[in-house]
C-alpha atoms as a PDB file:
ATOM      1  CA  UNK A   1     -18.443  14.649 -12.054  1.00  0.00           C
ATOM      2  CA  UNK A   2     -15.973  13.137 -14.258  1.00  0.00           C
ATOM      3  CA  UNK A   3     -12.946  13.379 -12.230  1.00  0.00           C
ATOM      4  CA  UNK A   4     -14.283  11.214  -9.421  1.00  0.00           C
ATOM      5  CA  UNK A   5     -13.433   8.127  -9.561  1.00  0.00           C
ATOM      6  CA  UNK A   6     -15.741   5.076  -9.900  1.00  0.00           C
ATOM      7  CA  UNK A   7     -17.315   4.619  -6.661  1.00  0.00           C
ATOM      8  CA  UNK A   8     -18.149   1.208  -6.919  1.00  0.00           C
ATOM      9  CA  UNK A   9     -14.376   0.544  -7.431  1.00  0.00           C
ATOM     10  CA  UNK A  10     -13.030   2.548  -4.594  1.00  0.00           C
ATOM     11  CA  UNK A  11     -15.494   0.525  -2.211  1.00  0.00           C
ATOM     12  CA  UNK A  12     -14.357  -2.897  -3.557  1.00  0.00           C
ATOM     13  CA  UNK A  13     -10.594  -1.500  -2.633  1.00  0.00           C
ATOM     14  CA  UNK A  14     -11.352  -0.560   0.374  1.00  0.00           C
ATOM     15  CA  UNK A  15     -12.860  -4.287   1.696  1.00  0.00           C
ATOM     16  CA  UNK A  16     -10.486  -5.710  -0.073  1.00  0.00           C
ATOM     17  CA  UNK A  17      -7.628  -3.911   2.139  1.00  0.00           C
ATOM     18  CA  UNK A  18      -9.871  -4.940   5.180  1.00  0.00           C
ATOM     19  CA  UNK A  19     -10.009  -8.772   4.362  1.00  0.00           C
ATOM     20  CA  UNK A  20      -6.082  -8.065   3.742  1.00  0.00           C
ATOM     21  CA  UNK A  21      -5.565  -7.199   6.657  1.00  0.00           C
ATOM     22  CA  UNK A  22      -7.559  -9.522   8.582  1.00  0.00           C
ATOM     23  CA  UNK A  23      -5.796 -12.114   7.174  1.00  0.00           C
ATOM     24  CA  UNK A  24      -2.702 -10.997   8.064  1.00  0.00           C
ATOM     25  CA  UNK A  25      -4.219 -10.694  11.780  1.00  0.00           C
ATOM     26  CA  UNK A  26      -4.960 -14.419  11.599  1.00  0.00           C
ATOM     27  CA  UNK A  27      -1.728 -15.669  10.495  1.00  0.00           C
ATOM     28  CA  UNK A  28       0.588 -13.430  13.446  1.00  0.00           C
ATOM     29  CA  UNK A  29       0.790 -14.486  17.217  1.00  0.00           C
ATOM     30  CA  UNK A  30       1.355 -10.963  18.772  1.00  0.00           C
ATOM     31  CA  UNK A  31      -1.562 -10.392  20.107  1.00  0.00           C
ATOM     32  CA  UNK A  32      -1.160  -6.504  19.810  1.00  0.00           C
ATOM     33  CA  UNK A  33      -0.255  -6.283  16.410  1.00  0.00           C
ATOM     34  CA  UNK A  34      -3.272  -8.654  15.932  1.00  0.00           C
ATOM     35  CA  UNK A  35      -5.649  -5.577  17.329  1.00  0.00           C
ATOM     36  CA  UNK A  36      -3.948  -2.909  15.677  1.00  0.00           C
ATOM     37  CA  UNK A  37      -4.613  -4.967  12.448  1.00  0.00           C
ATOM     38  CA  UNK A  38      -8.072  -5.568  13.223  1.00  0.00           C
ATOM     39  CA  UNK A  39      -8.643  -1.831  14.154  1.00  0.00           C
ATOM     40  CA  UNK A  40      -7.282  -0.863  11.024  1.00  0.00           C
ATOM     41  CA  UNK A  41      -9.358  -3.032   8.775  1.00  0.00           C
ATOM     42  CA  UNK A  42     -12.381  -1.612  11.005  1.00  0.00           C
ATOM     43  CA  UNK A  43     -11.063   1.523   9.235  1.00  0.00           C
ATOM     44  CA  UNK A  44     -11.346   0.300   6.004  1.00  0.00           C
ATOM     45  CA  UNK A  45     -14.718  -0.924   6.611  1.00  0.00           C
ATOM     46  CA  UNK A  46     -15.978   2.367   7.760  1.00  0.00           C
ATOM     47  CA  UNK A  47     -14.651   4.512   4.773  1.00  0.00           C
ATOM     48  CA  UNK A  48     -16.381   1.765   2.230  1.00  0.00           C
ATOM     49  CA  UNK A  49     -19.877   2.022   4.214  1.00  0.00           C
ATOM     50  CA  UNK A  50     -19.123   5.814   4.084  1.00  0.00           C
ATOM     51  CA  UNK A  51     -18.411   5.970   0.538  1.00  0.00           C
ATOM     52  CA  UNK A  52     -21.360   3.433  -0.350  1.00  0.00           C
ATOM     53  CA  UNK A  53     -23.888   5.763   1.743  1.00  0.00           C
ATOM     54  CA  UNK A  54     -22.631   8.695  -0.156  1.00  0.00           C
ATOM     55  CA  UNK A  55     -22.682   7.115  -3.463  1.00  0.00           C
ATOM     56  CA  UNK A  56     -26.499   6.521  -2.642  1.00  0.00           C
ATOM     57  CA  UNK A  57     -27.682  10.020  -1.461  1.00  0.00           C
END
């Protein structure tokens, strides 16, 4: 499949949008911002284990 892109790549993005944003949830007082940050970057971590399972199957 030559049009996909590199998997390995797209995983490393995607933590490295997570650990973005859960620095910028460390750095902010508002506590709900804080948890919408933090659910996001759950996000992020999700679609990396998804695309690292698929990668492996």
């Amino acid at each position: 499949m030559a049009n996909q892109p590199d998997i390995t790549t797209t995983v490393d993005i995607a933590i490295a949008n997570a650990a973005r944003l859960l620095y910028n949830a460390e750095t902010i007082t508002d506590l709900a911002l804080m948890e919408r940050l933090e659910r996001l970057a759950d996000s992020w971590v999700a679609i990396a284990q998804f695309l690292h399972e698929r990668d492996k199957a």
